[in-house]
N, C-alpha and C. Protein backbone atom coordinates (compact mmCIF):
# COMPACT_ATOMS: atom_id res chain seq x y z
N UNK A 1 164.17 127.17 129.36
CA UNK A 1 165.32 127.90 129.88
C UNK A 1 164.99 128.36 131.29
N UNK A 2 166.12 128.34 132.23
CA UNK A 2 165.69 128.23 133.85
C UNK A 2 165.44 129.84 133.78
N UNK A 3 165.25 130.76 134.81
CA UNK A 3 164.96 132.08 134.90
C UNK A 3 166.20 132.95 134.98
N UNK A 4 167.30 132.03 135.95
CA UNK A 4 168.07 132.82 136.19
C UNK A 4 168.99 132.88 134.96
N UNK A 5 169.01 131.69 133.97
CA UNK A 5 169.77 131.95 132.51
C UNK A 5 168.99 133.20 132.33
N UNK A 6 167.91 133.27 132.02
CA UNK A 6 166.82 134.32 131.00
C UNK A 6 167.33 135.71 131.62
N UNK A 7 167.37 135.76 133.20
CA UNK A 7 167.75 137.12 133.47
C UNK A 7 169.29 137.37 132.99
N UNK A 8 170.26 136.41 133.30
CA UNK A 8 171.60 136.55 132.65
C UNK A 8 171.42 137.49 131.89
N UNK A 9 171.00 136.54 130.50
CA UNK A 9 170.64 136.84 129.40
C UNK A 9 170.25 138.25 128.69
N UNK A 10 169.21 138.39 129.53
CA UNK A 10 168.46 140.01 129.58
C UNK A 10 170.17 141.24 130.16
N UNK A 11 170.41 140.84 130.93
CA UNK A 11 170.96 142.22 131.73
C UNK A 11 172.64 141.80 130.84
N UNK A 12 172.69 140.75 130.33
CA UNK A 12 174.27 140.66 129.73
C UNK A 12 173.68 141.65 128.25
N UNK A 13 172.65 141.15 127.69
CA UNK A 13 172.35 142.26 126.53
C UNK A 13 172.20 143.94 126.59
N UNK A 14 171.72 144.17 128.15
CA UNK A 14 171.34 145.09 128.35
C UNK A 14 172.83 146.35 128.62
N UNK A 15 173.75 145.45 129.48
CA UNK A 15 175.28 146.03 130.06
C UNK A 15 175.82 146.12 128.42
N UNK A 16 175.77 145.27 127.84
CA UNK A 16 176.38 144.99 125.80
C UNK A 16 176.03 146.60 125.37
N UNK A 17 174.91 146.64 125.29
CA UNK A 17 174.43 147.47 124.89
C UNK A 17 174.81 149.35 125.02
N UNK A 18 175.68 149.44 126.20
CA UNK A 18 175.86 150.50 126.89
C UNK A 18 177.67 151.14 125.62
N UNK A 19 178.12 149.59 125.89
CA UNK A 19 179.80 149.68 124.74
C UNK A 19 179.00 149.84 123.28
N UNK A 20 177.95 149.40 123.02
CA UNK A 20 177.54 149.50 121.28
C UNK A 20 177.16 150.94 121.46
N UNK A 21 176.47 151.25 122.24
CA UNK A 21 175.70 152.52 122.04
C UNK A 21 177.30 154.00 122.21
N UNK A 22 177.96 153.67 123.39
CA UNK A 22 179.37 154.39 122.77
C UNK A 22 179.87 154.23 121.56
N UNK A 23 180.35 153.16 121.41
CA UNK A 23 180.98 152.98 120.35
C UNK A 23 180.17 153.25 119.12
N UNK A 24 178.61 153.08 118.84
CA UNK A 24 178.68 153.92 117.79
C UNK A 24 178.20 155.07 117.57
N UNK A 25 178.03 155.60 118.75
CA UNK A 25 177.85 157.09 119.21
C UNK A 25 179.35 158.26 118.55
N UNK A 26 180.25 157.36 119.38
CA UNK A 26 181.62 158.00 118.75
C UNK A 26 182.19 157.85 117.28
N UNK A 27 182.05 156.40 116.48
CA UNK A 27 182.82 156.47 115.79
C UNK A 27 181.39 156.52 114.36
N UNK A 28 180.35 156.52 114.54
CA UNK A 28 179.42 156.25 113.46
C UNK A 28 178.04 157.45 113.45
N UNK A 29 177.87 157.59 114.73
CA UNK A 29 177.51 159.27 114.82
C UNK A 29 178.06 160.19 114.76
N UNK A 30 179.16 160.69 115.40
CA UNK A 30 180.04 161.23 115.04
C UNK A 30 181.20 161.23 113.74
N UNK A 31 180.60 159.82 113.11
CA UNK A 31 181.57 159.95 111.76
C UNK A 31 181.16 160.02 110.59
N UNK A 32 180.73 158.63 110.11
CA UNK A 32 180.22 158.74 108.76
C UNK A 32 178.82 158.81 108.85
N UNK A 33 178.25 158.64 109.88
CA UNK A 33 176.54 159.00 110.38
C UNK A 33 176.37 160.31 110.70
N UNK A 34 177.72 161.59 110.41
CA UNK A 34 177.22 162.50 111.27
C UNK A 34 175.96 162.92 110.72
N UNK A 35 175.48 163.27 109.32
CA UNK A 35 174.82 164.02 108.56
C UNK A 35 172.79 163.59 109.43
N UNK A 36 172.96 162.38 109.98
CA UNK A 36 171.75 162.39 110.77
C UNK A 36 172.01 162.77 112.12
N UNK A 37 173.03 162.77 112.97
CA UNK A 37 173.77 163.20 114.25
C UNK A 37 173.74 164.30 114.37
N UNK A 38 173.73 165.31 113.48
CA UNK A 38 174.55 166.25 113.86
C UNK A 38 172.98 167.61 114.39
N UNK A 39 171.66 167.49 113.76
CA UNK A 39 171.10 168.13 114.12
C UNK A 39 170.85 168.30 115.67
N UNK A 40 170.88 166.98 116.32
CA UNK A 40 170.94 166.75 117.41
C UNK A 40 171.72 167.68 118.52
N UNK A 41 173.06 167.90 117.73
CA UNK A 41 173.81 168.75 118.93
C UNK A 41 173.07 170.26 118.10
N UNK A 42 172.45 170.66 117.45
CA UNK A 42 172.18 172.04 117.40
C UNK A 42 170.39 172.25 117.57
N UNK A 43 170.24 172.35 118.69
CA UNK A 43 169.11 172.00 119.15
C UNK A 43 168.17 173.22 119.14
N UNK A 44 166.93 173.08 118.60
CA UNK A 44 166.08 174.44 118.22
C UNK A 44 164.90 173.80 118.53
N UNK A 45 164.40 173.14 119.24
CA UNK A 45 163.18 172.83 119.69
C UNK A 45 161.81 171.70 119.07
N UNK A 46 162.64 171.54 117.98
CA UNK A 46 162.12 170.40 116.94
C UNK A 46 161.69 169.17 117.85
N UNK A 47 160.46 168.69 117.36
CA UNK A 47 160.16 167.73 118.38
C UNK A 47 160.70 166.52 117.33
N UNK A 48 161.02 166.36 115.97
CA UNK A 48 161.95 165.53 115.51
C UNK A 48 162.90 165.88 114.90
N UNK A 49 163.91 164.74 114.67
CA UNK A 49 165.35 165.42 114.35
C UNK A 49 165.46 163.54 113.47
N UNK A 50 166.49 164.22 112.66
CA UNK A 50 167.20 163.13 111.92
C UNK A 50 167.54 162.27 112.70
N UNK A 51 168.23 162.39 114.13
CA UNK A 51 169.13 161.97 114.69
C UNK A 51 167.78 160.67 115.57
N UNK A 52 166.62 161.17 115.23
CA UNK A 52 166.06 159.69 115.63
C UNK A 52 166.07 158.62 114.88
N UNK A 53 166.50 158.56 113.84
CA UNK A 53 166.35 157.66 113.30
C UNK A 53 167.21 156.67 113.81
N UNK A 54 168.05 156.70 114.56
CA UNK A 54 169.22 155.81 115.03
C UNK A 54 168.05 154.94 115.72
N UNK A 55 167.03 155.67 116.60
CA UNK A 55 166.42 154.65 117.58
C UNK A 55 165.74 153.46 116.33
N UNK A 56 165.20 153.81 115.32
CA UNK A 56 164.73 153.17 114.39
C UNK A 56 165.64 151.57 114.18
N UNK A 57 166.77 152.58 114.08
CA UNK A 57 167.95 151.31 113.53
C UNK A 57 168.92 150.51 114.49
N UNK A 58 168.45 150.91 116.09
CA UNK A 58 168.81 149.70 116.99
C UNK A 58 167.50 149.43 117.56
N UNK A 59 166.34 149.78 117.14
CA UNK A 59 165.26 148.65 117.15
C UNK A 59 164.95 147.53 116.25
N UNK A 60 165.62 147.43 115.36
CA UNK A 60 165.70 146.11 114.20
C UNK A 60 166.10 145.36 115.00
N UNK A 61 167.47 145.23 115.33
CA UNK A 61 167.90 143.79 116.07
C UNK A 61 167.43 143.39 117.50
N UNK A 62 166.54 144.46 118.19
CA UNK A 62 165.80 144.04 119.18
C UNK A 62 165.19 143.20 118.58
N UNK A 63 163.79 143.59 117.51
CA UNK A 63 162.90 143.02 116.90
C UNK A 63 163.33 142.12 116.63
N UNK A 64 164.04 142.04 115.83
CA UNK A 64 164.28 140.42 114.95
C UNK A 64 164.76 139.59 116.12
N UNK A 65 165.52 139.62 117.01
CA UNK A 65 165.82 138.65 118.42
C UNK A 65 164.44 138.31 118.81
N UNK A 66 163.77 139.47 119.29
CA UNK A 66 162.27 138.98 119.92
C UNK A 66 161.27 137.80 119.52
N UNK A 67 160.95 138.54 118.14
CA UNK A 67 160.46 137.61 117.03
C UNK A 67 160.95 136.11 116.99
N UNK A 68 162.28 136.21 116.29
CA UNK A 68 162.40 134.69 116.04
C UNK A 68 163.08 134.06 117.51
N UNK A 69 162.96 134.47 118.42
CA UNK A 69 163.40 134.05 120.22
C UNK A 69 161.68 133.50 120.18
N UNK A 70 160.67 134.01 119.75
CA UNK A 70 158.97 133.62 120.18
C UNK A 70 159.05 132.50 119.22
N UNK A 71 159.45 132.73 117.80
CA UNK A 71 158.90 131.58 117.28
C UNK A 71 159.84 130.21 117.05
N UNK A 72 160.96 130.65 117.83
CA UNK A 72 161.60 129.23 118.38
C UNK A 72 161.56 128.58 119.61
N UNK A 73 160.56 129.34 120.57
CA UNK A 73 159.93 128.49 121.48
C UNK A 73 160.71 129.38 123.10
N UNK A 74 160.92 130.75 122.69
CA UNK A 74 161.43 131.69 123.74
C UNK A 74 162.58 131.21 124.14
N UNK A 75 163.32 130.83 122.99
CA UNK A 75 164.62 130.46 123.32
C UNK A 75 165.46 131.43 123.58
N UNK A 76 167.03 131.68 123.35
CA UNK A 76 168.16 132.55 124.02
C UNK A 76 167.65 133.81 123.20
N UNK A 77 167.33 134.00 121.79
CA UNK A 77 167.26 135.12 120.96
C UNK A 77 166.08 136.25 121.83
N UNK A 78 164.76 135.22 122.39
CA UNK A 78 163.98 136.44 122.90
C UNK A 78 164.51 137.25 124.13
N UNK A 79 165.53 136.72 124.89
CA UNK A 79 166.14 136.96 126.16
C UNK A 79 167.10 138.30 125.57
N UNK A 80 167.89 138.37 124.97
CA UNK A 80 168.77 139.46 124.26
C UNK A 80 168.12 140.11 123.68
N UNK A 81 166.75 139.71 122.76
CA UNK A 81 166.44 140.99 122.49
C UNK A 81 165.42 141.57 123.23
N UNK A 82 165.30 141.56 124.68
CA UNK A 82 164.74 141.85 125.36
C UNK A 82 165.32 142.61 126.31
N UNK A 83 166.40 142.19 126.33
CA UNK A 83 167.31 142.96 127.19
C UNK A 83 168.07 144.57 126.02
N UNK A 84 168.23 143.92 124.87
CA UNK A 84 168.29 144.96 123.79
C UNK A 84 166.83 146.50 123.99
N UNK A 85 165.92 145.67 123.85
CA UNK A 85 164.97 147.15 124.02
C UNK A 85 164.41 147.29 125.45
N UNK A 86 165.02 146.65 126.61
CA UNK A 86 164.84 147.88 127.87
C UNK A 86 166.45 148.74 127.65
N UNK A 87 167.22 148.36 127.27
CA UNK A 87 168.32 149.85 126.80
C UNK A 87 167.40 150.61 126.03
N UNK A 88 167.04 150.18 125.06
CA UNK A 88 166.53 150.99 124.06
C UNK A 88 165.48 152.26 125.18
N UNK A 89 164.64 151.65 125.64
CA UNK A 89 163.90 152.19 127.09
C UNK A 89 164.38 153.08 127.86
N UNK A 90 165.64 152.43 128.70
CA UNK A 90 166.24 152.77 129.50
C UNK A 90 167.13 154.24 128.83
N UNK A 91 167.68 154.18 127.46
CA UNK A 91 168.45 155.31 126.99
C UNK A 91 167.08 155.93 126.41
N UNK A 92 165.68 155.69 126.20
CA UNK A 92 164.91 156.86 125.74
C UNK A 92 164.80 157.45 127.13
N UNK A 93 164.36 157.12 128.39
CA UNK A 93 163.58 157.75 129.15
C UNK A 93 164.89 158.82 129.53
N UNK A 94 166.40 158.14 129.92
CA UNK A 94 167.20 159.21 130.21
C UNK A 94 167.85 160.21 129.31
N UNK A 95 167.52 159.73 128.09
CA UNK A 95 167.95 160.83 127.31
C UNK A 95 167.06 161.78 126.71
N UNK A 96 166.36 161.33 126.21
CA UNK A 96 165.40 162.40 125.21
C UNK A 96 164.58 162.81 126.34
N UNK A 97 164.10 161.80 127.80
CA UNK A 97 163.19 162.66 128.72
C UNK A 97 164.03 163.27 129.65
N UNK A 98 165.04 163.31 130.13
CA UNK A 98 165.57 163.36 131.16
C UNK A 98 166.16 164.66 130.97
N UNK A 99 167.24 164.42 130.09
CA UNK A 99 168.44 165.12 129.71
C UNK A 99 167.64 166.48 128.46
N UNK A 100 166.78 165.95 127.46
CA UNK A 100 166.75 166.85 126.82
C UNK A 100 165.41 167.46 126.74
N UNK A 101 164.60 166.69 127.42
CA UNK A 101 163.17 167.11 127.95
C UNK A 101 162.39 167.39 126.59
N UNK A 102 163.03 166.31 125.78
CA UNK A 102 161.35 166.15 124.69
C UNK A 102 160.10 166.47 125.11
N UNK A 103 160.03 165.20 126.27
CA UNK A 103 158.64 165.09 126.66
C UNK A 103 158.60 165.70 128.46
N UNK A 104 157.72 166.15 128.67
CA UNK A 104 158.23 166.90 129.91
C UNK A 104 157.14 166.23 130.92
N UNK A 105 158.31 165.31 131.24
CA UNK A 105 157.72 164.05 132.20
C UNK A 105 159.46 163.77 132.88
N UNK A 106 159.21 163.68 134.35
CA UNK A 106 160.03 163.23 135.03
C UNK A 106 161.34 164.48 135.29
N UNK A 107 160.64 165.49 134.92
CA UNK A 107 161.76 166.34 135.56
C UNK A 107 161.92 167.25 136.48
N UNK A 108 161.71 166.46 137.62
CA UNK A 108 161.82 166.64 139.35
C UNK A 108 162.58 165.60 139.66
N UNK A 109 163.03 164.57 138.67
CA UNK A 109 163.71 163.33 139.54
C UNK A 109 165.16 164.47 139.26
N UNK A 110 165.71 163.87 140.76
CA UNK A 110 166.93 164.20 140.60
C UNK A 110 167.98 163.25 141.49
N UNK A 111 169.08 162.62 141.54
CA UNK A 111 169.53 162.25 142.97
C UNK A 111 171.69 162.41 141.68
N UNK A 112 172.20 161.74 143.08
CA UNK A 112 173.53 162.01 142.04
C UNK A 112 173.76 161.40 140.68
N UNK A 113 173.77 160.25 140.74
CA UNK A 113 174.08 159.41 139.54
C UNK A 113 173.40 160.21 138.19
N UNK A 114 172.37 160.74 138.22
CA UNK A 114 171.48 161.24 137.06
C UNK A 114 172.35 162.83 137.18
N UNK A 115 172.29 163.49 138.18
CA UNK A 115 173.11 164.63 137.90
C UNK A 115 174.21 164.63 137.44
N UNK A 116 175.77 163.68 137.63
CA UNK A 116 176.49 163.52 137.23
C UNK A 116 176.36 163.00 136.11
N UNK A 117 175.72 162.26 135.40
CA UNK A 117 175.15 161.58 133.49
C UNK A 117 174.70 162.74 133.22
N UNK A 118 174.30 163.31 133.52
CA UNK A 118 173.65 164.90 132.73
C UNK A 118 174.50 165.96 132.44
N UNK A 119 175.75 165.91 133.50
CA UNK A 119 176.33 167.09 133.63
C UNK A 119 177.47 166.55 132.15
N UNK A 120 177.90 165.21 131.98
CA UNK A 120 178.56 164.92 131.19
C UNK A 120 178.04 164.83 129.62
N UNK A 121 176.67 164.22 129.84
CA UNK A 121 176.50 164.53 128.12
C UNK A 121 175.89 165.84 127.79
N UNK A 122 175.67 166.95 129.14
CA UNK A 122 175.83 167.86 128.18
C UNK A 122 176.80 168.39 127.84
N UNK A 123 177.94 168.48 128.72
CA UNK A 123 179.31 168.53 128.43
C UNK A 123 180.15 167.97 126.84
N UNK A 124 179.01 167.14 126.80
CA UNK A 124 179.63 166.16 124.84
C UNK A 124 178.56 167.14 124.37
N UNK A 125 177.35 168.44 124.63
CA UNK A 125 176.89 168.93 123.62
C UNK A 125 177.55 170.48 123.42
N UNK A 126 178.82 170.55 124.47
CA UNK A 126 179.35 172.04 124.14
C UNK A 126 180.27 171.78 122.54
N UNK A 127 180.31 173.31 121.80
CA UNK A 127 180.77 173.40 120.85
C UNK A 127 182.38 172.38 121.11
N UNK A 128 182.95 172.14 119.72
CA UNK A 128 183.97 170.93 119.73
C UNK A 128 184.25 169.75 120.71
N UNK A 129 183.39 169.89 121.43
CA UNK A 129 183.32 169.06 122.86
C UNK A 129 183.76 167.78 121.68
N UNK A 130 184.46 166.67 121.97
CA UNK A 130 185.12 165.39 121.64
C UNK A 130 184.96 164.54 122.44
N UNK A 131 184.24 164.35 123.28
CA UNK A 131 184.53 163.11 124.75
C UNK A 131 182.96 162.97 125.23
N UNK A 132 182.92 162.00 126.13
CA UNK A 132 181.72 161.71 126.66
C UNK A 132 180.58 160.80 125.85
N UNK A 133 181.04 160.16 125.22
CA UNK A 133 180.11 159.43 124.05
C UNK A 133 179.22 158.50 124.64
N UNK A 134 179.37 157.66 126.28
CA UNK A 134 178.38 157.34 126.59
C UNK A 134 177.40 158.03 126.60
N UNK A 135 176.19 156.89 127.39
CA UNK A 135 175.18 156.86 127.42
C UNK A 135 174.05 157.14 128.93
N UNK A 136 174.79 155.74 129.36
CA UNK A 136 173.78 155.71 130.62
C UNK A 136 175.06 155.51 131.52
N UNK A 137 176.10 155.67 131.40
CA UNK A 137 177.57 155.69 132.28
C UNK A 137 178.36 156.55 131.79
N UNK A 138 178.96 157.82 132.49
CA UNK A 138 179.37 158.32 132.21
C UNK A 138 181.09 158.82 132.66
N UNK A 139 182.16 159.48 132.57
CA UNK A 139 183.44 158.85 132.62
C UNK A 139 183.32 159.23 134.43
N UNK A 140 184.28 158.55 135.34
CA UNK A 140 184.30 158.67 136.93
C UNK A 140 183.97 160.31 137.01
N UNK A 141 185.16 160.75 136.92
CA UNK A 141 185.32 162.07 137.47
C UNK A 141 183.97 162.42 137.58
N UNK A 142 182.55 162.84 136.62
CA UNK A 142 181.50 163.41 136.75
C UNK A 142 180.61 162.80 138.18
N UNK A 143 180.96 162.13 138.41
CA UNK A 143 180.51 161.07 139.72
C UNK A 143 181.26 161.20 140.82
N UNK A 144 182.24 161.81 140.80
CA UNK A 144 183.40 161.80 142.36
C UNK A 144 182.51 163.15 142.23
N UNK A 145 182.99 164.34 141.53
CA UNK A 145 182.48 166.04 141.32
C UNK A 145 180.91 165.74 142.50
N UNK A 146 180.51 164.95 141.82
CA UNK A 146 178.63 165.38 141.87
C UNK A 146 178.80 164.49 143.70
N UNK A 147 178.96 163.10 144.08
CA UNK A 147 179.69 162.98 145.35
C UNK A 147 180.70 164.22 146.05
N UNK A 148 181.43 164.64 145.97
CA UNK A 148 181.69 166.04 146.36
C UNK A 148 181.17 166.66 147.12
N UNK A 149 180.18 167.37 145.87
CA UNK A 149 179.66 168.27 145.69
C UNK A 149 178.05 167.76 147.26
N UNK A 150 177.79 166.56 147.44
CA UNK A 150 177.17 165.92 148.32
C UNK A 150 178.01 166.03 149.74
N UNK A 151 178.83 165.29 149.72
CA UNK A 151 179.52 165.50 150.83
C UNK A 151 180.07 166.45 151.73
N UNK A 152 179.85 167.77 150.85
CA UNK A 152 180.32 169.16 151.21
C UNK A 152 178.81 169.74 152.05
N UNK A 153 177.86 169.29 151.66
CA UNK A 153 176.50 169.81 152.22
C UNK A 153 176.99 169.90 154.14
């Protein structure tokens, strides 16, 4: 497979990944998953929560892509699920390090894009809050605000 398929490949799994992780953020964490979800929004300092287990259960179909992508000769499957766990990556480092400072690494980065994603999912952790179910994109407005809020300097 040429490189530039493989990168396709990688960053089309990786962009995929951003609508799965809403979508079942909203309708499967928030619904019939809340009962592992829900410790998550009531946050007391626990360095684990039910609500990891989700990472557990969108690392399966990384794995299994990886796996049988190697033992069919790094065909299309290892490319997706490769691009599957740098999301997986990409939503640990900004969420659990970034946003909720599990691990307390990386929190001096600051520039807009990360201020505006922060300002919105914590905005999805105020009481009845309903909205904001992304991830690593979050809805415009938090991004014009935080631009603004730049341009006014």
């Amino acid at each position: 497979m040429s490189w530039y398929i493989a990168t396709i490949l990688v960053l089309a799994a990786f962009f995929f990944m951003e609508f799965v992780a809403w979508f079942s953020h909203k309708y499967v964490m928030h619904g019939f998953l809340w009962i592992l979800h829900k410790d998550h929004h009531m946050r007391d300092g626990r360095k684990f929560e039910w609500n990891d287990v989700f990472a557990v259960i969108f690392a399966v179909p990384s794995f299994l892509f990886i796996y049988t992508g190697i033992e069919a000769g790094f065909d299309w499957k290892f490319y997706i699920g490769a691009g599957i766990a740098l999301y997986g990556l990409a939503y640990f480092t900004f969420h659990d390090v970034l946003v909720h400072g599990r691990i307390p690494f990386l929190q001096k980065l600051s520039n807009r894009y990360l201020r505006a994603t922060i300002t919105a999912h914590m905005d999805h952790h105020k009481p009845k809050a309903h909205y904001n179910y992304g991830f690593l994109v979050a809805p415009m407005k938090y991004y014009k605000e935080e631009w603004a809020k730049e341009n006014k300097k």
